[in-house]
C-alpha atoms as a PDB file:
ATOM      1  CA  UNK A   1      31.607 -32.089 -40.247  1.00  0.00           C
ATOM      2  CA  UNK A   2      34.093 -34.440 -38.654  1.00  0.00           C
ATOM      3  CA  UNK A   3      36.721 -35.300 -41.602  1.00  0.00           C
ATOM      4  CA  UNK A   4      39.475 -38.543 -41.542  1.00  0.00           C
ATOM      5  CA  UNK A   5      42.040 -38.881 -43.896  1.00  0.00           C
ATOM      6  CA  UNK A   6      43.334 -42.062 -45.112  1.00  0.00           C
ATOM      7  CA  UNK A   7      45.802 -43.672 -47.492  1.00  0.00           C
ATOM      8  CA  UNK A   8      49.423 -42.802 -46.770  1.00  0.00           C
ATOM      9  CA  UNK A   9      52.039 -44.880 -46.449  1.00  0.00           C
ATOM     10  CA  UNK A  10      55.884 -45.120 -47.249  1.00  0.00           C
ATOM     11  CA  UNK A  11      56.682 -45.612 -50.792  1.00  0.00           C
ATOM     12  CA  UNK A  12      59.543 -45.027 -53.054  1.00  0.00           C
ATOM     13  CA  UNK A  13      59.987 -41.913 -55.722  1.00  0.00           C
ATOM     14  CA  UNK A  14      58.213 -42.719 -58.818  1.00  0.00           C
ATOM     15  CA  UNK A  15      55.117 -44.378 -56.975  1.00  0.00           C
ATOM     16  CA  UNK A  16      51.763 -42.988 -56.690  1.00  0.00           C
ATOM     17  CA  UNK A  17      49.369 -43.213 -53.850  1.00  0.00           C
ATOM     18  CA  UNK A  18      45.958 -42.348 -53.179  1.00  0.00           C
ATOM     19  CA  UNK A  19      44.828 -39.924 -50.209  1.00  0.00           C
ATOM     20  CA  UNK A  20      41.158 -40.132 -49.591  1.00  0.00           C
ATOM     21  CA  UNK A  21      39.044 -38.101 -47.091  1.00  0.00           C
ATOM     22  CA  UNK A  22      35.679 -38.599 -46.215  1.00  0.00           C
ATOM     23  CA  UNK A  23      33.546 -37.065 -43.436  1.00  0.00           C
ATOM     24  CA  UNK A  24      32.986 -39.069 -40.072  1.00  0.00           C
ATOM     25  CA  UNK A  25      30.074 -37.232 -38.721  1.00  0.00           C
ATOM     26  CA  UNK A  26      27.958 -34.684 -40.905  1.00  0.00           C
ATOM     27  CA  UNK A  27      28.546 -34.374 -44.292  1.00  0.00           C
ATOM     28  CA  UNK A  28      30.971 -31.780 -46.471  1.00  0.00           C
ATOM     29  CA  UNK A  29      28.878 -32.694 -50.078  1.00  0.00           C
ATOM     30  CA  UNK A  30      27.553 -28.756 -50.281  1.00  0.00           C
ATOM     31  CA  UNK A  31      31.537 -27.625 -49.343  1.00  0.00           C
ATOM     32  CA  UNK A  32      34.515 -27.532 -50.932  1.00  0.00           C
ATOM     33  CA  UNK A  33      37.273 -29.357 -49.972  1.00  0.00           C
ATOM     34  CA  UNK A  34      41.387 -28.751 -49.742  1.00  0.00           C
ATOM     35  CA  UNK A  35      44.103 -30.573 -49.246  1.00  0.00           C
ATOM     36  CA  UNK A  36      47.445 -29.559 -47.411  1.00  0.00           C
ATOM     37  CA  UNK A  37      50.534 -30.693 -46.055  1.00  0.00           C
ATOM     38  CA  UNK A  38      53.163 -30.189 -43.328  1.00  0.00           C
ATOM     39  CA  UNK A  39      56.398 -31.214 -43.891  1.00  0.00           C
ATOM     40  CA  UNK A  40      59.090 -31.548 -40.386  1.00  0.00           C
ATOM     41  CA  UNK A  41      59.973 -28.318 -39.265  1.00  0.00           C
ATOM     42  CA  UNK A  42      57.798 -26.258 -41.887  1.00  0.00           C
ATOM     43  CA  UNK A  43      55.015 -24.343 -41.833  1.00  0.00           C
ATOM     44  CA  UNK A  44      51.422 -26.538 -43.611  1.00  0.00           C
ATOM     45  CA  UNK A  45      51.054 -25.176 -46.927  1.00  0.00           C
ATOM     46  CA  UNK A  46      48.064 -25.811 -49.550  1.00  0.00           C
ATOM     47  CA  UNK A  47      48.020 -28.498 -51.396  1.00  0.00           C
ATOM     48  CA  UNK A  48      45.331 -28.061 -53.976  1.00  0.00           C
ATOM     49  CA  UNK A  49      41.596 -27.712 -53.309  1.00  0.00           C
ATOM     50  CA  UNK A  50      38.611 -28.874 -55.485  1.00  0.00           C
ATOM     51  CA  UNK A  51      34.814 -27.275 -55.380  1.00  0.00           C
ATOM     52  CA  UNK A  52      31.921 -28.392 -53.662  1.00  0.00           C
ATOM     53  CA  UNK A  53      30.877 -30.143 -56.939  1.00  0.00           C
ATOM     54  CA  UNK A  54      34.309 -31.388 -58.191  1.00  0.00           C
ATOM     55  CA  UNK A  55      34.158 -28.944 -60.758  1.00  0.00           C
ATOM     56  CA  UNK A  56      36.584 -27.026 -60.299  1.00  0.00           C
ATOM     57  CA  UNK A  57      40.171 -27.714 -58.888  1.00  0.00           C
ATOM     58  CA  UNK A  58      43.344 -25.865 -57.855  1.00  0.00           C
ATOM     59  CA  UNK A  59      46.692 -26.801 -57.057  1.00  0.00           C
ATOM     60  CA  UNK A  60      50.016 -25.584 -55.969  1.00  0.00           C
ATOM     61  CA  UNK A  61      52.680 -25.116 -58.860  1.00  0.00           C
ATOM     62  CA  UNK A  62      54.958 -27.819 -57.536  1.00  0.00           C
ATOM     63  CA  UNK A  63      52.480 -30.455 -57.361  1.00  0.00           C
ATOM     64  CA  UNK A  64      50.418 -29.538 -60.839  1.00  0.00           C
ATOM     65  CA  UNK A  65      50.523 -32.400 -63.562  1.00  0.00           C
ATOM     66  CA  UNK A  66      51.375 -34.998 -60.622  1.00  0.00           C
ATOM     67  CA  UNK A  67      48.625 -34.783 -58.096  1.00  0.00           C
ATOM     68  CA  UNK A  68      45.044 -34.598 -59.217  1.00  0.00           C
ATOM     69  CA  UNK A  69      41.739 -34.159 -57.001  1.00  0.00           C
ATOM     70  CA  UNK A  70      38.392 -35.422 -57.459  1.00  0.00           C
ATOM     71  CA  UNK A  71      35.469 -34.930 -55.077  1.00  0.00           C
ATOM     72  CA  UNK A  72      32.213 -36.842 -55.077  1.00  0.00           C
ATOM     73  CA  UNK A  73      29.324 -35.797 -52.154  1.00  0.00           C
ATOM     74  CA  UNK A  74      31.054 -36.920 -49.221  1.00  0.00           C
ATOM     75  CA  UNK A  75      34.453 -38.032 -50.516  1.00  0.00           C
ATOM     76  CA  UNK A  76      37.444 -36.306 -51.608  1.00  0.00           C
ATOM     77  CA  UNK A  77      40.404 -37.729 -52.879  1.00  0.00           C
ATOM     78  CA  UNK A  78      43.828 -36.685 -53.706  1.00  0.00           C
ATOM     79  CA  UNK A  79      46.048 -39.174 -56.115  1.00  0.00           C
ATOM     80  CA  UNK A  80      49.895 -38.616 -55.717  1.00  0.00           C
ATOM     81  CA  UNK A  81      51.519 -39.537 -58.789  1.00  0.00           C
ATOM     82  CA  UNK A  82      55.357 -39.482 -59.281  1.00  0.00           C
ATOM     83  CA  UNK A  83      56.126 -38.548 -55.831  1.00  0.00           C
ATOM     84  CA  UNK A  84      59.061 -36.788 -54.638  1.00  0.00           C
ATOM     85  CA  UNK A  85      61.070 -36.904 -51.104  1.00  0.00           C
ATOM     86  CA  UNK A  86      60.249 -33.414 -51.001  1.00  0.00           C
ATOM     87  CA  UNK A  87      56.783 -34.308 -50.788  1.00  0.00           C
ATOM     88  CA  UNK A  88      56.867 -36.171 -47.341  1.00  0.00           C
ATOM     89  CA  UNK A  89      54.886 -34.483 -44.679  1.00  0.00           C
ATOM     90  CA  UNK A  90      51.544 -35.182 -42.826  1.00  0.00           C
ATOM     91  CA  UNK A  91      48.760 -34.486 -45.782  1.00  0.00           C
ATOM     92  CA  UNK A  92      45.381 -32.777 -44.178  1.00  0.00           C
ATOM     93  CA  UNK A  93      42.279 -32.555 -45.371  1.00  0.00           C
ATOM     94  CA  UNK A  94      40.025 -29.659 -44.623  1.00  0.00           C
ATOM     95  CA  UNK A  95      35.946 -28.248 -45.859  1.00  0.00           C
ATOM     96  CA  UNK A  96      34.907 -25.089 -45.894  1.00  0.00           C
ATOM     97  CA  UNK A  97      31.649 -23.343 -47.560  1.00  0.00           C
ATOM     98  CA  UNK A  98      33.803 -21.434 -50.296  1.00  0.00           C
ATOM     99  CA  UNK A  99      37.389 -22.536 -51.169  1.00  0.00           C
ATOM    100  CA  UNK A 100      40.673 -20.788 -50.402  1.00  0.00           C
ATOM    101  CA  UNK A 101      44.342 -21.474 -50.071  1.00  0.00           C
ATOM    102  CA  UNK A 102      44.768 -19.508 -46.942  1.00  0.00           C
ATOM    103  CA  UNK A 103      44.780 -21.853 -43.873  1.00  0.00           C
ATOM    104  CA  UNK A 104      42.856 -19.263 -42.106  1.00  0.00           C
ATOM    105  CA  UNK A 105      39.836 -19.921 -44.941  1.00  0.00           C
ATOM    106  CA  UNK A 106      38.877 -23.153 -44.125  1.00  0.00           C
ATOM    107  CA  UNK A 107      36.869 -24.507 -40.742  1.00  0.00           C
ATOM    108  CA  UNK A 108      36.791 -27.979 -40.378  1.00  0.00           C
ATOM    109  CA  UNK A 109      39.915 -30.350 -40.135  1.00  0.00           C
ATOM    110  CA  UNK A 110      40.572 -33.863 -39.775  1.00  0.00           C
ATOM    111  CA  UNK A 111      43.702 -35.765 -38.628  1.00  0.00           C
ATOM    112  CA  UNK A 112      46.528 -36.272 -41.382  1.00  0.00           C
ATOM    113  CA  UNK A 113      47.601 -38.469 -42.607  1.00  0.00           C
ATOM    114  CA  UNK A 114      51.514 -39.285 -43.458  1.00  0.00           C
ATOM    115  CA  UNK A 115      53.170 -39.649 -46.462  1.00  0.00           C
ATOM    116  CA  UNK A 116      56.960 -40.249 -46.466  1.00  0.00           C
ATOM    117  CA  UNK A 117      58.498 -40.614 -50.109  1.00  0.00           C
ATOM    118  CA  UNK A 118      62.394 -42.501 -50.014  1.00  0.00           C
ATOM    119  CA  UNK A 119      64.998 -41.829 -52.935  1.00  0.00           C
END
């Protein structure tokens, strides 16, 4: 599957956006999908990853009760809510057949997509 990201932007702290990622080529609906990010000078870290059939969803501590995934057969989307500066970095969207938070777990990759939150 060939994935694309969409739906960053620059916004201010306190405002929400919505990350979507949907697959160019092929189709992810029978994979689960993650989200991660890469902020300058930092190693990408998970982000928070949701089943194959959006039932189930993950997400890293300092992101839980303000970002929230959904996933419906080829889409996946991840809505910021209450962003931070500390959450500016290029967001990436990834499938893979069973879901993990290594990098190493997951096969297929898309561009980011960037996300740059000002104080």
């Amino acid at each position: 599957a060939q994935l694309v990201a969409s739906g960053g932007g620059s916004v201010q702290a306190g405002t929400s956006l919505r990350l979507s990622c949907v697959a160019s080529e092929g189709t992810f609906s029978d994979y689960a999908v993650g989200w991660f990010r890469q902020a300058p000078g930092k190693k990408r870290e998970f982000v928070a990853t949701v089943s194959w059939n959006g039932a189930t969803t993950s997400y890293v501590d300092s992101v839980k009760g303000r970002f929230f995934m959904s996933k419906s057969g080829n889409t996946a989307t991840l809505q910021l809510n209450n962003l931070k500066p500390e959450d500016t970095a290029v967001y990436y969207c990834a499938a893979s057949p069973t879901v993990g938070t290594q990098i190493s777990d997951w096969g297929f990759w898309g561009p980011g997509t960037q996300v740059t939150v000002s104080s």
